[in-house]
Protein backbone atom coordinates (compact mmCIF):
# COMPACT_ATOMS: atom_id res chain seq x y z
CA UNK A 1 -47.66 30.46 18.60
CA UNK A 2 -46.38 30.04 22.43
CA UNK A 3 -43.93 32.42 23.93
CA UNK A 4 -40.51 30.88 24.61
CA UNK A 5 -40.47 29.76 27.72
CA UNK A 6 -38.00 28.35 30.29
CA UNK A 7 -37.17 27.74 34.10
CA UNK A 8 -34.08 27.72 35.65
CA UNK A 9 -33.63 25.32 39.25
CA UNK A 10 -30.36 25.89 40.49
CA UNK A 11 -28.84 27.44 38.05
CA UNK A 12 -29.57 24.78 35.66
CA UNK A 13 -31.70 26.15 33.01
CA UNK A 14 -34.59 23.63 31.36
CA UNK A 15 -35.86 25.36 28.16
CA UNK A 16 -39.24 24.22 27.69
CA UNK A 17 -39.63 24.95 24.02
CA UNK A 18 -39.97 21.37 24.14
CA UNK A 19 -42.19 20.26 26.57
CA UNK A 20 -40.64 18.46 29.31
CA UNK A 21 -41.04 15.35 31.66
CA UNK A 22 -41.54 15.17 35.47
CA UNK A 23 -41.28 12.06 36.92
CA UNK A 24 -43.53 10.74 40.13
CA UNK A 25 -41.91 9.30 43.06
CA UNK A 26 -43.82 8.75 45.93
CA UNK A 27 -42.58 7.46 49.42
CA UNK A 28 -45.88 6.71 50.40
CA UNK A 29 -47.61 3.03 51.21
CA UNK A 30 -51.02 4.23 49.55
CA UNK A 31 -50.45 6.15 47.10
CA UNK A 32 -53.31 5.49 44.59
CA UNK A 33 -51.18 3.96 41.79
CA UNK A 34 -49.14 1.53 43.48
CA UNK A 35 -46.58 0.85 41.12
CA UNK A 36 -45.51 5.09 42.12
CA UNK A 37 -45.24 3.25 45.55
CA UNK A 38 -41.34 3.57 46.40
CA UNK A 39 -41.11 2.12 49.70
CA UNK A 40 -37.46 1.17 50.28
CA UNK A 41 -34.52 2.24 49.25
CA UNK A 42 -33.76 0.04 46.66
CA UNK A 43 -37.19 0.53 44.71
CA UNK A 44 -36.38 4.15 45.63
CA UNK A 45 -33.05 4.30 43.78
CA UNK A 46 -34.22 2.00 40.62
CA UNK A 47 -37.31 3.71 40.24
CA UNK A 48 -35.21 7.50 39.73
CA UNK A 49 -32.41 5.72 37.37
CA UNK A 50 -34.99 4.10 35.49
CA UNK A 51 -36.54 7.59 35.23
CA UNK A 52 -33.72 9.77 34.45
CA UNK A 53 -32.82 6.85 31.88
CA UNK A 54 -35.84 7.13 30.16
CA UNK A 55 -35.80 10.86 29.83
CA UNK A 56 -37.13 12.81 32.83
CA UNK A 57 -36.08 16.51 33.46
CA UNK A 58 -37.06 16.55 37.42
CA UNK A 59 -37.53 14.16 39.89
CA UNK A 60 -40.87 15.16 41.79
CA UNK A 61 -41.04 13.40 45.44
CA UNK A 62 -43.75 13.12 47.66
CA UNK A 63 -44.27 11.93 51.09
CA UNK A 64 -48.09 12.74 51.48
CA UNK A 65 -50.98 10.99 49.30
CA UNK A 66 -53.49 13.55 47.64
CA UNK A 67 -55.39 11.18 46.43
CA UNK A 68 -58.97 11.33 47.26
CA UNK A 69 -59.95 10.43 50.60
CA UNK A 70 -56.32 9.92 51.17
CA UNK A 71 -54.91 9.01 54.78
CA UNK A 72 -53.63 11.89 57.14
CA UNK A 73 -49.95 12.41 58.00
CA UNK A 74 -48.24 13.68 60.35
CA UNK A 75 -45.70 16.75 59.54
CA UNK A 76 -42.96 14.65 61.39
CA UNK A 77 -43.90 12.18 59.51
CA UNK A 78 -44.08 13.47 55.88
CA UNK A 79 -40.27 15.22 56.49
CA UNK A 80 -38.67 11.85 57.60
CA UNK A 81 -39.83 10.16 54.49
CA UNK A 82 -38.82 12.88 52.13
CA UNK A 83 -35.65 13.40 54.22
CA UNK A 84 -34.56 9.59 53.85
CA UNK A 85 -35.43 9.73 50.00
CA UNK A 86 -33.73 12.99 49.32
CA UNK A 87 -30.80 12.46 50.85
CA UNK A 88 -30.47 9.31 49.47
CA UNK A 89 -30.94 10.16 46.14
CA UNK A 90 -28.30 13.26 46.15
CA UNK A 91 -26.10 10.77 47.48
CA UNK A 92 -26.77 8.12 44.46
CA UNK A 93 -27.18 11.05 41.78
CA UNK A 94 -25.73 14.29 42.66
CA UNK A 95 -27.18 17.33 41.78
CA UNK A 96 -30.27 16.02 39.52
CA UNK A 97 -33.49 18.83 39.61
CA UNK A 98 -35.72 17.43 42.34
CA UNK A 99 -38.99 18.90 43.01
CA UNK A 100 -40.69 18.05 46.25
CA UNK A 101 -44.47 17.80 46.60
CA UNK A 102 -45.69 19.21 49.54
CA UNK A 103 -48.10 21.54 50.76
CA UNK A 104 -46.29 22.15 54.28
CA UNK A 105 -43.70 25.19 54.43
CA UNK A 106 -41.79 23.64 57.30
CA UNK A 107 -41.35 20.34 54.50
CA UNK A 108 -40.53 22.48 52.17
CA UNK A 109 -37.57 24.81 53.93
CA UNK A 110 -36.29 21.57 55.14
CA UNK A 111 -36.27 20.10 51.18
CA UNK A 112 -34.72 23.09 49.65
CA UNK A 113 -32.05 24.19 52.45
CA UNK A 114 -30.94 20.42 53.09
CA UNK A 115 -30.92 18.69 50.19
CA UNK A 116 -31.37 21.44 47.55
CA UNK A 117 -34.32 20.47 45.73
CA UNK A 118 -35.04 22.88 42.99
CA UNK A 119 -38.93 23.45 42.75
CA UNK A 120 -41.90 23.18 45.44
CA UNK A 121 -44.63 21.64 43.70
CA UNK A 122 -47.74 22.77 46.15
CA UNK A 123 -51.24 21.04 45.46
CA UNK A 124 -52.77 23.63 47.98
CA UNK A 125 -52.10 27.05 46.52
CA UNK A 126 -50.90 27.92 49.67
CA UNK A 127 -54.24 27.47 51.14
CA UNK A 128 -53.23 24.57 53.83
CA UNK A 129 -50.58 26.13 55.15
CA UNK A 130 -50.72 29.70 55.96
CA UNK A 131 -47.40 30.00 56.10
CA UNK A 132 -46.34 29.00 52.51
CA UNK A 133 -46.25 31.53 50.31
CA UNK A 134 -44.31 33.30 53.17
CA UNK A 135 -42.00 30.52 53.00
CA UNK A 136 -41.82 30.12 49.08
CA UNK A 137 -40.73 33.65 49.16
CA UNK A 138 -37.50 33.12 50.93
CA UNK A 139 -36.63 30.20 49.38
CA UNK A 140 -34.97 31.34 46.00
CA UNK A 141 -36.48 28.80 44.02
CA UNK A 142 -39.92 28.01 41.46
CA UNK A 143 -43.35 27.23 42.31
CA UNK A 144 -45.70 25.18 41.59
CA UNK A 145 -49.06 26.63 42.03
CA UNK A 146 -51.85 24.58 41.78
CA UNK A 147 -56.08 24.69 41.73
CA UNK A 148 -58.02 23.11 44.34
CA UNK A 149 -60.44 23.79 46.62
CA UNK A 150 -60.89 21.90 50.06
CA UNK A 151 -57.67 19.03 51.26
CA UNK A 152 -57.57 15.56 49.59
CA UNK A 153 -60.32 14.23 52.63
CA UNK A 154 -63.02 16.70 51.03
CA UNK A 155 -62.27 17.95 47.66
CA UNK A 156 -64.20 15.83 45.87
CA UNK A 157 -67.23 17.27 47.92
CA UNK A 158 -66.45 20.53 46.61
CA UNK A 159 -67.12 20.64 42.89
CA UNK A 160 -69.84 22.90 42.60
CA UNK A 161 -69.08 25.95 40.62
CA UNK A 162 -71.20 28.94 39.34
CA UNK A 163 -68.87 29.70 36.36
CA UNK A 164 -66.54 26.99 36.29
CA UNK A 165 -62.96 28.84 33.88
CA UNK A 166 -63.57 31.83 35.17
CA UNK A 167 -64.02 30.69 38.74
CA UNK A 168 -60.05 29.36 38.19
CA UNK A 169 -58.48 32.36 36.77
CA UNK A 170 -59.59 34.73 39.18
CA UNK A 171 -57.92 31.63 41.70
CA UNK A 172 -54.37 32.15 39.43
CA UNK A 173 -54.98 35.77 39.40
CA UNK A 174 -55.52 36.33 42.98
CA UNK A 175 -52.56 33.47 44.41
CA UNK A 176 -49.86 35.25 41.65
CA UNK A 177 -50.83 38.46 42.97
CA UNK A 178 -50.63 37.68 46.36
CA UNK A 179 -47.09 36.05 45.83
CA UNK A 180 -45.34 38.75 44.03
CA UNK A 181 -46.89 41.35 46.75
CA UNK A 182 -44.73 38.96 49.04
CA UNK A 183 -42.05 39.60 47.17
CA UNK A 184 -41.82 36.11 45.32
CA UNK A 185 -39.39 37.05 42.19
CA UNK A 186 -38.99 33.12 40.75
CA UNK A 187 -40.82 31.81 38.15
CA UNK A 188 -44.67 30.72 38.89
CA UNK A 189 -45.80 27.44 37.58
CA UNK A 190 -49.51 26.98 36.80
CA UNK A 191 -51.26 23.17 37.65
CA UNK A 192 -54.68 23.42 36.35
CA UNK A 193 -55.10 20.74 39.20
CA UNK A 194 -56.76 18.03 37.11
CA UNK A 195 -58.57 15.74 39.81
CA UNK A 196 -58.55 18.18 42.34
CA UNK A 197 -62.38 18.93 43.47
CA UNK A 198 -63.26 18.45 39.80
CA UNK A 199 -65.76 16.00 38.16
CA UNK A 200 -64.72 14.06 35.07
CA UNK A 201 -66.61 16.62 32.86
CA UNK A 202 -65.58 19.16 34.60
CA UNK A 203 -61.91 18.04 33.60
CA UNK A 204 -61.73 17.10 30.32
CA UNK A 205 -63.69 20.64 29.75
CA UNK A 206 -60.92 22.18 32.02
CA UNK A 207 -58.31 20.07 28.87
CA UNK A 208 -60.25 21.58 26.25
CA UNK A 209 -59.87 24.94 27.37
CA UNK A 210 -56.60 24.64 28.79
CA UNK A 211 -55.12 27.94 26.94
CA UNK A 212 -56.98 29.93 28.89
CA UNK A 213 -53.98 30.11 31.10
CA UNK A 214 -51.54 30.89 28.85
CA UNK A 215 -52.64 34.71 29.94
CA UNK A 216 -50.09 34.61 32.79
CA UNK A 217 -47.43 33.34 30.41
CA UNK A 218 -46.07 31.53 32.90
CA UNK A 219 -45.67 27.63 31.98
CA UNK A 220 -48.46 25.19 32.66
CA UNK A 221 -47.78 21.90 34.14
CA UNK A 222 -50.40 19.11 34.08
CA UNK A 223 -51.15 15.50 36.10
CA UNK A 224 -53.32 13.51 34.97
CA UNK A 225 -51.15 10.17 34.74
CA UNK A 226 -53.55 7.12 35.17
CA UNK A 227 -56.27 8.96 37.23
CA UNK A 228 -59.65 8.64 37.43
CA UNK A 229 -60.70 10.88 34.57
CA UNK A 230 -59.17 7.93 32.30
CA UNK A 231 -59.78 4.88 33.96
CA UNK A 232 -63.33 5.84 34.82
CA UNK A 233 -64.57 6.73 31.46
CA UNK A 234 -62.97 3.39 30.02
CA UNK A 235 -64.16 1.46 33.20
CA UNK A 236 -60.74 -0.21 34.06
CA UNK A 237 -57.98 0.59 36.59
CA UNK A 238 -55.23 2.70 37.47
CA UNK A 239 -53.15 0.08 36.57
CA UNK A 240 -54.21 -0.14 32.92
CA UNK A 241 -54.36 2.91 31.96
CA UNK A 242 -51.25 3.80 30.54
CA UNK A 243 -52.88 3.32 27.00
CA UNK A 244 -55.51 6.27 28.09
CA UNK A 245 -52.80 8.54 29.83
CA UNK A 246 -50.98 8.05 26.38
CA UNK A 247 -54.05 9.61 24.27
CA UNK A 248 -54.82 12.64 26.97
CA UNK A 249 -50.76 13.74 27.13
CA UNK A 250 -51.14 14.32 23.68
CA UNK A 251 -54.47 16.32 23.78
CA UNK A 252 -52.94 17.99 26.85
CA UNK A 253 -49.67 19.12 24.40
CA UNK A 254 -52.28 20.32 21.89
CA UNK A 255 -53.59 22.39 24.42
CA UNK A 256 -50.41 24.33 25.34
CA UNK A 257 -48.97 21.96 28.26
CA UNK A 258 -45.20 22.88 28.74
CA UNK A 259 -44.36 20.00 31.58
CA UNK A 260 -45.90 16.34 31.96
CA UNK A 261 -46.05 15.09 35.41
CA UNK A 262 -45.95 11.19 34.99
CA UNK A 263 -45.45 7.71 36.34
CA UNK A 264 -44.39 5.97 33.08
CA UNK A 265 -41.35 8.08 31.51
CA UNK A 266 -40.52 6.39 28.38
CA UNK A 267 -44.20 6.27 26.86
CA UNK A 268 -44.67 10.08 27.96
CA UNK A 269 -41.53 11.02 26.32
CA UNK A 270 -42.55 8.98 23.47
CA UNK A 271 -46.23 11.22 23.42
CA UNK A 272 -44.06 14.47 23.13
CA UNK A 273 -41.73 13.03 20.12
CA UNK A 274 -44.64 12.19 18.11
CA UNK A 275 -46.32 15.74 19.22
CA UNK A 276 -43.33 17.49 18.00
CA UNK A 277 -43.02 15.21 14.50
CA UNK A 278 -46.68 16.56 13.67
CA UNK A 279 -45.71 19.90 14.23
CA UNK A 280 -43.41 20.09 11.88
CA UNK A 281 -40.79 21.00 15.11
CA UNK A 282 -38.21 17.77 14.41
């Protein structure tokens, strides 16, 4: 049986007894989904009421694709997107928990100390900015710490392993040690990284073995929504494969996951109602 488990952003506390929902918002123009694609302010603001309607605990936004092969941006760049969206949406919905997905420090200070977002959610581990975790530990507030290896232009030419699990907790070992040495005191978040420098076997053996992780007791996260590990294996798109997200949220939840990071709300909400009815839980 899981430990109880919760985090607390800004002195709002999100027990995660029940899993939870984090919602994708990306101010990006190529983002690999493109209905995540919020690229005014209008789409902006319906796309995080629709969200928060439908259930969502944080709001995670992103001004840098990590897809594969995804364009370069500029730092500049990446902060004046965020910057618009954020302060636009604490302006719109007051003090909601936002999480802001970056692996820059200098995006990240400027997130958390401007517009108060609650949670960095990091797809580097720190590794692509050396000045992250030094950052993170100033900042008073969760992490997200995620596997990769390699930046969205090469990871996907770096998924050789010589012993794939235990490659990846002796990557969570080594970042959580290295943050609390640095005097990080927040909770830790754990993102297997589904996606990232990982075949399609190689993930959906990474799923079947996700309680591996639950060794740091710390809560695991996973994002998965409508990539390629689904839409491949059923040979269709992004775009229609909610259906396929639906079935791997719930093997994910049978596998320990505490937060879903999503793109469609109501149906992963849904996925975690009908978890908890064959549970016995409601």
């Amino acid at each position: 049986m899981k430990l109880p488990r919760n985090i607390v952003l800004k002195g709002k506390i999100l027990d995660l007894s029940t899993p939870i929902v984090m919602a994708i918002i990306n101010v990006t123009p190529d983002s690999f989904y493109s209905g995540s694609r919020c690229l005014d302010e209008k789409l902006l603001l319906f796309a995080v009421e629709k969200a928060l309607s439908e259930g969502a605990s944080i709001i995670d936004v992103g001004g840098y694709s990590t897809r594969p092969d995804a364009a370069f941006v500029t730092e500049a760049e990446e902060k004046e997107r965020v910057s618009k969206a954020l302060k636009s949406i604490r302006a719109h919905f007051g003090d909601i928990p936002i999480s802001i997905d970056t692996f820059r420090a200098t995006v990240a200070e400027c997130a958390v100390k401007e517009f108060e977002v609650s949670l960095i959610n990091d797809i580097s581990g720190g590794d692509l900015d050396e000045g992250m975790f030094k950052m993170v530990s100033t900042l008073d507030v969760p992490y997200v710490l995620m596997h990769i290896k390699g930046n969205p232009q090469t990871m996907q030419k770096q998924i050789q392993y010589d012993h794939f699990l235990p490659e990846m907790l002796q990557y969570f070992a080594r970042k959580i040690e290295t943050l609390r040495a640095m005097g990080f005191t927040k909770e830790i978040i754990i993102d297997p990284g589904f996606g990232f420098a990982k075949t399609v076997d190689q993930n959906y053996e990474l799923l079947r073995n996700m309680r591996i992780f639950e060794t740091f007791k710390a809560p695991i996260l996973v994002g998965f929504s409508r990539k390629s590990m689904i839409y491949k294996p059923l040979e269709i798109s992004s775009e229609d494969a909610l259906n396929g997200t639906s079935a791997v949220h719930m093997l994910a939840l049978e596998q320990g996951a505490d937060i879903l990071r999503v793109h469609d709300v109501k149906e992963a909400m849904e996925v975690i109602k009908l978890h908890q009815v064959y549970r016995g839980l409601v």
